[in-house]
C-alpha atoms as a PDB file:
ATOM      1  CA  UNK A   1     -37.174 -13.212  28.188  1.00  0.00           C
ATOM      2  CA  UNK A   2     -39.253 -13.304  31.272  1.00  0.00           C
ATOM      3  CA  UNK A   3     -38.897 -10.704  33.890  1.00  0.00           C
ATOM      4  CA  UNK A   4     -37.410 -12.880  36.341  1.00  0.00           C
ATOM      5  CA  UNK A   5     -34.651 -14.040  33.727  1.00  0.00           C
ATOM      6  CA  UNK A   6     -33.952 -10.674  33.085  1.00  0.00           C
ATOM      7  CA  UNK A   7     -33.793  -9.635  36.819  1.00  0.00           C
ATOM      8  CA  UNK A   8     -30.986 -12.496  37.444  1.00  0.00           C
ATOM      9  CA  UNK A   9     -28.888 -11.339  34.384  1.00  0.00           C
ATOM     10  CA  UNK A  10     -29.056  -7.905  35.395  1.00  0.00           C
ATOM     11  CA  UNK A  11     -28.194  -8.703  38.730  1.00  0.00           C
ATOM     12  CA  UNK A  12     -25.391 -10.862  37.929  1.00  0.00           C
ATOM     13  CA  UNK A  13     -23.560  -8.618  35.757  1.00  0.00           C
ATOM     14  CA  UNK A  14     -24.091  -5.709  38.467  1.00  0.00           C
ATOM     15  CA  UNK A  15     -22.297  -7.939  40.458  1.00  0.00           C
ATOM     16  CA  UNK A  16     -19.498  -8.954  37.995  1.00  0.00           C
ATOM     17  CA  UNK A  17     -19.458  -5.283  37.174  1.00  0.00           C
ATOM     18  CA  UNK A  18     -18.521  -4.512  40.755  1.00  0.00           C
ATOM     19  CA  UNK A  19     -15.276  -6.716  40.883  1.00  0.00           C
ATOM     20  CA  UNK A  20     -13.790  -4.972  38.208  1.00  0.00           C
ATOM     21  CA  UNK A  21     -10.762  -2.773  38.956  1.00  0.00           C
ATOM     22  CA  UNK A  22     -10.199  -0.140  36.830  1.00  0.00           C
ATOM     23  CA  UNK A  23      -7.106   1.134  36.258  1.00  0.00           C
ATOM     24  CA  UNK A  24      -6.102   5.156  36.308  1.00  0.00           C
ATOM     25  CA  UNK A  25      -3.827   5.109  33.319  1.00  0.00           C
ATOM     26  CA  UNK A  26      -5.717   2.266  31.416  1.00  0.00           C
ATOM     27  CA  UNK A  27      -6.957   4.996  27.796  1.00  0.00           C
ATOM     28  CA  UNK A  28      -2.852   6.237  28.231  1.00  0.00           C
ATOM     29  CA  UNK A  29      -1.460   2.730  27.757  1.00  0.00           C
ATOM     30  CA  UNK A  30      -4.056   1.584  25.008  1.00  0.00           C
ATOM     31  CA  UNK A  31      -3.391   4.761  23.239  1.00  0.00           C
ATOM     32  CA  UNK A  32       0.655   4.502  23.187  1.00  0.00           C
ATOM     33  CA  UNK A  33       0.224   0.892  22.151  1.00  0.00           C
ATOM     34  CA  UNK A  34      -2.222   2.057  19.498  1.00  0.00           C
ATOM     35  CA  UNK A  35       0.283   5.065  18.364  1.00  0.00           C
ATOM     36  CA  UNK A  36       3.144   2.163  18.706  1.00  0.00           C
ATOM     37  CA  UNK A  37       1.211  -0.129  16.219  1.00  0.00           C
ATOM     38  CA  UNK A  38       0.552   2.469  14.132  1.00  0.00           C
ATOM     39  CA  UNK A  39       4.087   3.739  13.533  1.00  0.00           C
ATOM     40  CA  UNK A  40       5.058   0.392  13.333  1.00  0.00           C
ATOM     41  CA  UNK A  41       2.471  -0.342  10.042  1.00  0.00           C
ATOM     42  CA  UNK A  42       3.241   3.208   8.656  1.00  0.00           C
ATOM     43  CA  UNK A  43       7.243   2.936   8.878  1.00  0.00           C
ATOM     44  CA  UNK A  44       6.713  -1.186   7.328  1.00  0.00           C
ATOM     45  CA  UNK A  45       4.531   0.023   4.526  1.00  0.00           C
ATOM     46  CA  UNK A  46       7.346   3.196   3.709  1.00  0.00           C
ATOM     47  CA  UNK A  47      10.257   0.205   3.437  1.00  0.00           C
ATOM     48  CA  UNK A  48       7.887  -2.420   1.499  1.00  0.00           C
ATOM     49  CA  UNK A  49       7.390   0.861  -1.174  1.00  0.00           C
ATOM     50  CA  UNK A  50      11.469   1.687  -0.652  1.00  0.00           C
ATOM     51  CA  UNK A  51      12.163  -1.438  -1.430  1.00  0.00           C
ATOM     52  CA  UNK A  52       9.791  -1.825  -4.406  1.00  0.00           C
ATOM     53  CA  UNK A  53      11.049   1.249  -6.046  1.00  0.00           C
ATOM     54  CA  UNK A  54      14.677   0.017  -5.175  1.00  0.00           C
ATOM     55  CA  UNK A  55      13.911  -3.239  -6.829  1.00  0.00           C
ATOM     56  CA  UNK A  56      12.656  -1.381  -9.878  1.00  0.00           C
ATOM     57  CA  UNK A  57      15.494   0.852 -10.603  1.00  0.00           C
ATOM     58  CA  UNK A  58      18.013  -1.882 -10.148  1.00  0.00           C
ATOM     59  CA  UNK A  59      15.779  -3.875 -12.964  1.00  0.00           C
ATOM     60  CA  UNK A  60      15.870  -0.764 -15.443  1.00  0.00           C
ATOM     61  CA  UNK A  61      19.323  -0.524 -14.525  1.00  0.00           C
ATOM     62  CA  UNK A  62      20.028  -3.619 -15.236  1.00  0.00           C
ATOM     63  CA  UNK A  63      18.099  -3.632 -18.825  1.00  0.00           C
ATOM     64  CA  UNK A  64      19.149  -0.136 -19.747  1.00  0.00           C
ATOM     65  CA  UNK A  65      22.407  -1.579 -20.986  1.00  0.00           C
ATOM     66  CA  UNK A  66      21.345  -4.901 -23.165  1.00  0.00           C
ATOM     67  CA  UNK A  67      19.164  -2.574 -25.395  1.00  0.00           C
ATOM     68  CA  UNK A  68      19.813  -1.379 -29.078  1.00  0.00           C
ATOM     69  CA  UNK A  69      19.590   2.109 -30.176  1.00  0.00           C
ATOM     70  CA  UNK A  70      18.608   0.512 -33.612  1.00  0.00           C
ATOM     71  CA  UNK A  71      16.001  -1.631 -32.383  1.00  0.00           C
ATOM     72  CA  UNK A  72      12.688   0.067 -31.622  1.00  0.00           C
ATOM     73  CA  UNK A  73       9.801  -0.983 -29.071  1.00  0.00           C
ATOM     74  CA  UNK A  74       7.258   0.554 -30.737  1.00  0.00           C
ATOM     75  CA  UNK A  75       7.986   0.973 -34.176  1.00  0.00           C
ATOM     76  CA  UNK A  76       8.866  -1.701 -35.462  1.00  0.00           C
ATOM     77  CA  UNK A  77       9.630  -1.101 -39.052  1.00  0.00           C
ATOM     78  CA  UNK A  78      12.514   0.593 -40.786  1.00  0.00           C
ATOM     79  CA  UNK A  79      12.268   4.208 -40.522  1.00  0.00           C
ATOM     80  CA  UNK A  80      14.655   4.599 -43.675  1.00  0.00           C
ATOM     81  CA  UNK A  81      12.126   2.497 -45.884  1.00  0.00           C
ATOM     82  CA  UNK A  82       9.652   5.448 -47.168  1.00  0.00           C
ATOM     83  CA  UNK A  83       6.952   2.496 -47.731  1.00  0.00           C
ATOM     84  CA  UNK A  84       6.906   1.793 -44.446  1.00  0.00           C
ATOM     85  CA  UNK A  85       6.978   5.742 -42.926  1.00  0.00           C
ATOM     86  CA  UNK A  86       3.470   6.172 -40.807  1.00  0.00           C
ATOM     87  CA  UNK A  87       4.370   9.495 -39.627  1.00  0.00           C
ATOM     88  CA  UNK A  88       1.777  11.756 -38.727  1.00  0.00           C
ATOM     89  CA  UNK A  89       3.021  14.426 -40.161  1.00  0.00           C
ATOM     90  CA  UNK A  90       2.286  15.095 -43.998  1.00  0.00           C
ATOM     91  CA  UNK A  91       5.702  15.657 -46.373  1.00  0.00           C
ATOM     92  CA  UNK A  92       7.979  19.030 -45.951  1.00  0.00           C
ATOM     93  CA  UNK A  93       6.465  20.038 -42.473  1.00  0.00           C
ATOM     94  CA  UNK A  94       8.742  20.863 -39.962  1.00  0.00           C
END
């Protein structure tokens, strides 16, 4: 930019800059709305995880009573067939 360019811009946001009222309590109000917004996302994200954990319960709940004592999830084979026992433990430990 030339210096005349530069003079004009300057000049003309000086002047813009002068018509501009600022207001006394202007950093208050942005800060309540701020602290307003922020409760707002902090109390949303507490009842999106309430409700998550809610929803989860109700699920277990809900499957707790369909399932078999004699059916296993993660052994799967009879545990009175000694062929099959993959204990970890070796014979007559406690």
């Amino acid at each position: 930019m030339n210096g005349g360019t530069e003079e004009r811009l300057r000049s003309a946001l000086a002047r813009l800059a002068d018509t501009v009222q600022e207001s006394p309590d202007a950093y208050q109000r942005a800060r309540r709305q701020w602290r307003r917004r922020d409760l707002r996302r902090r109390a949303l994200t507490a009842a999106i995880v309430l409700v998550m954990v809610v929803i989860a319960c109700g699920v277990g709940i809900w499957a707790l009573p369909g399932a078999s004592p004699a059916r296993h999830v993660i052994f799967d084979g009879d545990p009175r067939d000694p062929a099959q026992d993959r204990s970890i433990y070796p014979p007559g430990s406690p």
